[in-house]
Protein backbone atom coordinates (compact mmCIF):
# COMPACT_ATOMS: atom_id res chain seq x y z
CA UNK A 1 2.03 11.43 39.91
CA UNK A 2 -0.48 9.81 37.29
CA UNK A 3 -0.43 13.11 35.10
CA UNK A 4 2.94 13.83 34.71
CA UNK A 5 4.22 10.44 32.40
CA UNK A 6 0.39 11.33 30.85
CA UNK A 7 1.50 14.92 29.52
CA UNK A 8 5.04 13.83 28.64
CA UNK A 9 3.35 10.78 26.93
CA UNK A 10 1.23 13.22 25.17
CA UNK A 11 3.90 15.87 24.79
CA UNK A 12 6.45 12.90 23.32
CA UNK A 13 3.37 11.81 20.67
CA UNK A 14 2.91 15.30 19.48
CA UNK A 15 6.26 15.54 18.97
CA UNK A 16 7.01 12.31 17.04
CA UNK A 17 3.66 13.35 14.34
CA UNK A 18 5.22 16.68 14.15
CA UNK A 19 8.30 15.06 12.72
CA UNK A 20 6.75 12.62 10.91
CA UNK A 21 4.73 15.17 9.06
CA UNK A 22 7.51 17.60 8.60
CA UNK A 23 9.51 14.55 6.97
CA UNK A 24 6.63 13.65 4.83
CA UNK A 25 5.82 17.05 3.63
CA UNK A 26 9.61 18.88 3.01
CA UNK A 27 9.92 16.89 0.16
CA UNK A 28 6.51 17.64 -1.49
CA UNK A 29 6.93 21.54 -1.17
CA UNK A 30 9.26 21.75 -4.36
CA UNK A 31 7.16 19.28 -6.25
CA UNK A 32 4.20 21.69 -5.46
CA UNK A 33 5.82 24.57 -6.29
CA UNK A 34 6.96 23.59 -9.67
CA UNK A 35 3.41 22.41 -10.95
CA UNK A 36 2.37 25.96 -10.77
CA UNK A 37 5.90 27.38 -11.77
CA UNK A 38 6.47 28.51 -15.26
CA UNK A 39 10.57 28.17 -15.10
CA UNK A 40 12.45 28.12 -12.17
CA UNK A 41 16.12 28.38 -12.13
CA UNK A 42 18.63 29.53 -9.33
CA UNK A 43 19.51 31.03 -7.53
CA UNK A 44 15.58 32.47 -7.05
CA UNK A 45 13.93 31.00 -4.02
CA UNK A 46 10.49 30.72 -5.78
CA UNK A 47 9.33 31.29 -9.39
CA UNK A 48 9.02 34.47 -11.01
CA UNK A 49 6.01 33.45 -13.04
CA UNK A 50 3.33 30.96 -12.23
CA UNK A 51 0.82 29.24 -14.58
CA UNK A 52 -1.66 26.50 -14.08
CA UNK A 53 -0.96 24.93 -17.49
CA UNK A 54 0.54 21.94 -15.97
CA UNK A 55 -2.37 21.50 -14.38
CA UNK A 56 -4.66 21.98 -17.37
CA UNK A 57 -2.70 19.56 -19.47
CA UNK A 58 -2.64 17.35 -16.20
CA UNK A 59 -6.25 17.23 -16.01
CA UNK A 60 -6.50 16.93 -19.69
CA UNK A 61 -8.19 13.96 -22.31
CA UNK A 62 -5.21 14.35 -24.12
CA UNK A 63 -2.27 13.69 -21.29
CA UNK A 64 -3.67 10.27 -20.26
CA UNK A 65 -3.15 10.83 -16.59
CA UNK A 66 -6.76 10.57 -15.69
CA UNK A 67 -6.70 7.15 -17.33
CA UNK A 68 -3.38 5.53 -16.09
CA UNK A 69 -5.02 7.11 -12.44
CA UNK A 70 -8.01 4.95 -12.58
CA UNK A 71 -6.00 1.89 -14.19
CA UNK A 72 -3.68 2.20 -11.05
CA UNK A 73 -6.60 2.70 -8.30
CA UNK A 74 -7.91 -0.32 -10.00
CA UNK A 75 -4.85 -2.81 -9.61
CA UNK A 76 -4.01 -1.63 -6.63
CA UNK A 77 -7.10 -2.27 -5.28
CA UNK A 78 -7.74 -5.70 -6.89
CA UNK A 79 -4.48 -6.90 -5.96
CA UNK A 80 -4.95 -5.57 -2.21
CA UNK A 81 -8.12 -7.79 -2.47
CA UNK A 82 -6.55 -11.02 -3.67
CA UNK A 83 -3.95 -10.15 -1.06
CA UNK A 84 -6.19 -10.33 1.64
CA UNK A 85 -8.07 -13.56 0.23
CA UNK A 86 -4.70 -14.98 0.55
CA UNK A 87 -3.08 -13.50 3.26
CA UNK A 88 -6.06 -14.01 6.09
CA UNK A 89 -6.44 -17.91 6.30
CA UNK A 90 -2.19 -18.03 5.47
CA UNK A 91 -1.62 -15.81 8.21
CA UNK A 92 -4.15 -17.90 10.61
CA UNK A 93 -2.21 -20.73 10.06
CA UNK A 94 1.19 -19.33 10.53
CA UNK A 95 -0.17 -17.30 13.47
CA UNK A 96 -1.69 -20.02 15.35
CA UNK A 97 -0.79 -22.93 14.38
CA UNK A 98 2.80 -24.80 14.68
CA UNK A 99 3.76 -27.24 12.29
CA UNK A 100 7.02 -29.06 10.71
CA UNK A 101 8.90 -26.71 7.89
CA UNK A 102 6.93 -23.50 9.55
CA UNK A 103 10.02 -21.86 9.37
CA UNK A 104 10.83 -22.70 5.53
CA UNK A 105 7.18 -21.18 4.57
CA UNK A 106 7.98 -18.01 7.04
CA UNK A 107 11.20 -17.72 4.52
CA UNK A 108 9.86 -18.50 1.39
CA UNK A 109 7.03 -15.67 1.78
CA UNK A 110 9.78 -13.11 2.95
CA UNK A 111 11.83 -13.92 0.09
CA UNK A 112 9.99 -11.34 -2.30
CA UNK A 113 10.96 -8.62 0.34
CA UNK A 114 14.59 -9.56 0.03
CA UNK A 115 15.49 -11.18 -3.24
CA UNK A 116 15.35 -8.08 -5.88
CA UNK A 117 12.61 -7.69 -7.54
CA UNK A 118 13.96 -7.67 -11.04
CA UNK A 119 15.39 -11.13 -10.59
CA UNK A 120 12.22 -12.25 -9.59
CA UNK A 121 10.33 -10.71 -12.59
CA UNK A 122 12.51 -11.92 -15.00
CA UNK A 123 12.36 -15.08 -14.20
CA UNK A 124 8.06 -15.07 -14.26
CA UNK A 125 8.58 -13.22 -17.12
CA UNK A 126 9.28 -15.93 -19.43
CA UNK A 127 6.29 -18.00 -17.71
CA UNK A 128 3.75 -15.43 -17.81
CA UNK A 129 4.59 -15.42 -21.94
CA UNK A 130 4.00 -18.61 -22.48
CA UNK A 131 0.53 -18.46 -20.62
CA UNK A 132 -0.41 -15.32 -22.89
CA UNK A 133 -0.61 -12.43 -19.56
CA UNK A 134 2.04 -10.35 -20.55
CA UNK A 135 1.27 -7.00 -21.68
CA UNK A 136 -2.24 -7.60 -19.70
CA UNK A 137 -3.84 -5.81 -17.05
CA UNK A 138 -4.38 -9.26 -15.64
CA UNK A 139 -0.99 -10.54 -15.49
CA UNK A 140 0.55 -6.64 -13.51
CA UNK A 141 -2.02 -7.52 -10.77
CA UNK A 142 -0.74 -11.09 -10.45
CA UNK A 143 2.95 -9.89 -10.42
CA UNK A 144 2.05 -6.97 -8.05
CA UNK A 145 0.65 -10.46 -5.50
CA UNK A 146 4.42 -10.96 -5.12
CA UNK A 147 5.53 -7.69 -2.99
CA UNK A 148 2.18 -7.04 -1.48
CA UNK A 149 1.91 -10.83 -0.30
CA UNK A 150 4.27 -10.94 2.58
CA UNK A 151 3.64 -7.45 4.38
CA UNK A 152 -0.12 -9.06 4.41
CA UNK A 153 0.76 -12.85 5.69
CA UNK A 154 3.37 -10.80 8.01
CA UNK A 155 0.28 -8.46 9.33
CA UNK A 156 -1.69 -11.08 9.87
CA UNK A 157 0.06 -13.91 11.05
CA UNK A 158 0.68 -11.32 14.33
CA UNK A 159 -2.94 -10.32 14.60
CA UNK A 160 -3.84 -14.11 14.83
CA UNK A 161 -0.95 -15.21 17.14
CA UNK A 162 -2.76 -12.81 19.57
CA UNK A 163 -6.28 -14.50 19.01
CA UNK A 164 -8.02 -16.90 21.41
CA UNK A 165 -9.84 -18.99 19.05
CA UNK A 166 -11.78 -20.28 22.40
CA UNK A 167 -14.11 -17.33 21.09
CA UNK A 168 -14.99 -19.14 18.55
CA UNK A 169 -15.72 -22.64 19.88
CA UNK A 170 -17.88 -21.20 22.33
CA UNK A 171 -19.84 -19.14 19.74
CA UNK A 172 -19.91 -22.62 17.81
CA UNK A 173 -20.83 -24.49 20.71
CA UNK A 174 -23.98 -22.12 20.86
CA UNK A 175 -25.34 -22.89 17.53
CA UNK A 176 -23.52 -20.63 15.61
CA UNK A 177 -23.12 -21.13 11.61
CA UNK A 178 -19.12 -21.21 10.69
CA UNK A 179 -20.15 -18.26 8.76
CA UNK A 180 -21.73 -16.50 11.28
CA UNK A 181 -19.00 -17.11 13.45
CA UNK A 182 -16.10 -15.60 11.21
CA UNK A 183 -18.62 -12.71 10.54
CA UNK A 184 -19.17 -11.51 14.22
CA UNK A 185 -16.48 -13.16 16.17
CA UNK A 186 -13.36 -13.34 14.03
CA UNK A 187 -13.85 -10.39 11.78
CA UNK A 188 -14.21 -7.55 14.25
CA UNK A 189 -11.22 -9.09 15.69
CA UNK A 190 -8.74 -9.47 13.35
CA UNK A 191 -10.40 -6.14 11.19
CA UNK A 192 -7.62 -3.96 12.37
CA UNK A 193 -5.23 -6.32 10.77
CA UNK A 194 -6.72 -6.24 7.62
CA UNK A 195 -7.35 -2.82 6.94
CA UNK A 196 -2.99 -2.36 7.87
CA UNK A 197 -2.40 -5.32 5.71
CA UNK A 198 -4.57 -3.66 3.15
CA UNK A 199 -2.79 -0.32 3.50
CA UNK A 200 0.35 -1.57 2.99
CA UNK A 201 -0.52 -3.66 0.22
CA UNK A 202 -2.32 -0.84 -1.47
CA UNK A 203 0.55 1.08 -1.05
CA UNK A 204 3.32 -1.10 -1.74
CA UNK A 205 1.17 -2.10 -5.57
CA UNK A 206 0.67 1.86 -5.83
CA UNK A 207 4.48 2.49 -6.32
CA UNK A 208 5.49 -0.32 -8.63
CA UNK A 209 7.39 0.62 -11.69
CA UNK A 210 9.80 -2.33 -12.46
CA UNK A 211 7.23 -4.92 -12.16
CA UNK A 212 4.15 -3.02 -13.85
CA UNK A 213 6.96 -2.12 -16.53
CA UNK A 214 8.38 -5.77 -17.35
CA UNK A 215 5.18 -7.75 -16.91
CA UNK A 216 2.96 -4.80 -18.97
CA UNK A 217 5.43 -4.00 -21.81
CA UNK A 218 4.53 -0.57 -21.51
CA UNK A 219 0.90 -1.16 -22.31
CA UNK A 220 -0.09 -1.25 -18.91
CA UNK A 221 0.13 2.77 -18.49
CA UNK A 222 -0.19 3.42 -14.37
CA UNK A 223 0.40 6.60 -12.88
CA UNK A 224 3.97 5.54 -12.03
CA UNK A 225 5.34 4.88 -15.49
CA UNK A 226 3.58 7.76 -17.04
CA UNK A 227 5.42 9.91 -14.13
CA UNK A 228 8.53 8.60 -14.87
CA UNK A 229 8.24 9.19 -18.89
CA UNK A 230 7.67 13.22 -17.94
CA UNK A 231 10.11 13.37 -14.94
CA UNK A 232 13.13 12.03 -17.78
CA UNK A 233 11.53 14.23 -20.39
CA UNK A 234 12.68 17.62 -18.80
CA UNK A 235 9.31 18.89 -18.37
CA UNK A 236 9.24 19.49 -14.21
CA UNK A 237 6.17 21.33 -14.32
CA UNK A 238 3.74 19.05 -15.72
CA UNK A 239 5.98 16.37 -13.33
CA UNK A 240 4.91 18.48 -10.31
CA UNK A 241 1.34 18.19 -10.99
CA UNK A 242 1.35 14.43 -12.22
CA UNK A 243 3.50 13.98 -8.86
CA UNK A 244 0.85 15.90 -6.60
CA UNK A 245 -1.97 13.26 -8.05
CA UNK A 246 0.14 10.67 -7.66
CA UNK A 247 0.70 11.17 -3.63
CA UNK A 248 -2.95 12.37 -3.11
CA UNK A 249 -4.90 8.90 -2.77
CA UNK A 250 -2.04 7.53 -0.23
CA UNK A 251 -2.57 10.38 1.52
CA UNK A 252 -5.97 10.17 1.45
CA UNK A 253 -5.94 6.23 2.94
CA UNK A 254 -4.02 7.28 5.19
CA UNK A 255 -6.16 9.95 6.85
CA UNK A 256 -9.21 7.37 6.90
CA UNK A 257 -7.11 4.58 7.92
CA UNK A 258 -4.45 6.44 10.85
CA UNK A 259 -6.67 5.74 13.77
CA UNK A 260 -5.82 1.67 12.70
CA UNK A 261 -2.28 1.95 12.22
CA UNK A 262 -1.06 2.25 16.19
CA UNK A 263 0.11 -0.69 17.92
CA UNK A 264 -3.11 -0.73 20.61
CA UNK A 265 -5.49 -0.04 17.76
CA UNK A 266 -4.33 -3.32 15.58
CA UNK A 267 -5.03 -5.90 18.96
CA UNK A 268 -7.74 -3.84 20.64
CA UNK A 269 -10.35 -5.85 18.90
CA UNK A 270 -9.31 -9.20 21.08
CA UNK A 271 -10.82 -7.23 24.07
CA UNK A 272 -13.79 -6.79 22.91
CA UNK A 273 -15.29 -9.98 21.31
């Protein structure tokens, strides 16, 4: 009786990462294909020639994409940094503590998930000019705080409405520093929760083109606004193989990060404090 639900449990989770993958990899096999394909036109299936120069050019001083890679791996990860500055002790409160206008602040930090964000960028636009961080590095990692923000207060505000903070008045009560506490009684616990928050906000700073775009006046080349300048120019080859680096650091969090992202994985650590 115990191992039937177990093996259509299992049989049920190997079927939902099946799909999952197969949705997350269809659409890659054309972009593949055409970084190696010299010309491909229809009605052929695959290329009749294939060449690597996409990929040399890709790969090359002379394209920029190494550069505008680094630059983006760089504010991504900043910004997922000032993210999670922000978004631990802001989720803490809104996780565990209740207070008058709770549900305003709740609001106000989804707003940037509902409001578009053009109208939002425009409007910090004109401020960000008159403090000089326009066409700056610095002022595309600020902007990206606004989208990445709220899926890490979010993320954290449920990790902490499941914490017993009687953990860490006892660990207090035994002579423990404040910073000794956070360090081994609230950071193992809420870890989980930060390194999903983190994903996301990694992510979600990864793929921004409108905000990078208005806020860095084109000076601020990332990886997505150098992909969109060859996916408008025609040239689908070199496209493919700007698109395949693009996708290949998510990817790549993701693998190191998947055994964080189920449900039992981001509250185990209460259980074992």
């Amino acid at each position: 009786m115990i191992e039937k639900p177990t093996l259509l449990s299992n049989s049920f989770r190997f079927i939902t990462i099946a799909m999952l993958i197969t949705w997350l990899v269809l659409p890659l096999i054309p972009l593949a294909i055409w970084s190696f394909a010299k010309g491909w036109f229809f009605p052929h299936i695959l290329p009749k020639y294939w060449s690597l120069k996409a990929w040399e050019y890709a790969l090359s001083d002379t394209a920029g994409v190494l550069d505008s890679l680094w630059l983006t791996i760089f504010i991504s990860a900043v910004a997922t940094f000032l993210s999670i500055l922000i978004g631990v002790p802001a989720g803490r409160a809104l996780g565990m503590y209740k207070f008058k206008g709770k549900e305003i602040v709740e609001l106000l930090i989804l707003a940037p998930t509902i409001v578009p964000g053009i109208a939002v960028v425009l409007g910090i636009h004109s401020v960000f000019i008159s403090i000089g961080l326009t066409n700056t590095v610095t002022g595309v990692i600020l902007v990206h705080l606004i989208p990445t923000l709220p899926y890490m207060v979010l993320v954290m505000s449920g990790i902490f409405a499941n914490f017993d903070a009687e953990f860490e008045d006892q660990a207090r009560s035994l002579g423990a520093s404040p910073i000794k506490t956070f360090w081994y009684i609230t950071l193992p616990a809420i870890l989980p929760g930060i390194i999903v928050g983190g994903l996301f906000a990694f992510l979600v700073s990864w793929s921004q083109y409108i905000l990078t775009l208005l806020i860095g006046g084109g000076r601020v080349l990332t990886l997505p606004l150098l992909l969109f300048n060859f996916a408008t120019s025609g040239r689908n080859d070199i496209t493919g193989a700007i698109g395949m680096i693009y996708i290949l650091p998510g990817i790549i969090i993701l693998l190191l990060t998947a055994k964080h992202l189920s449900g039992r994985s981001a509250v185990g650590g209460f259980g074992q404090i």
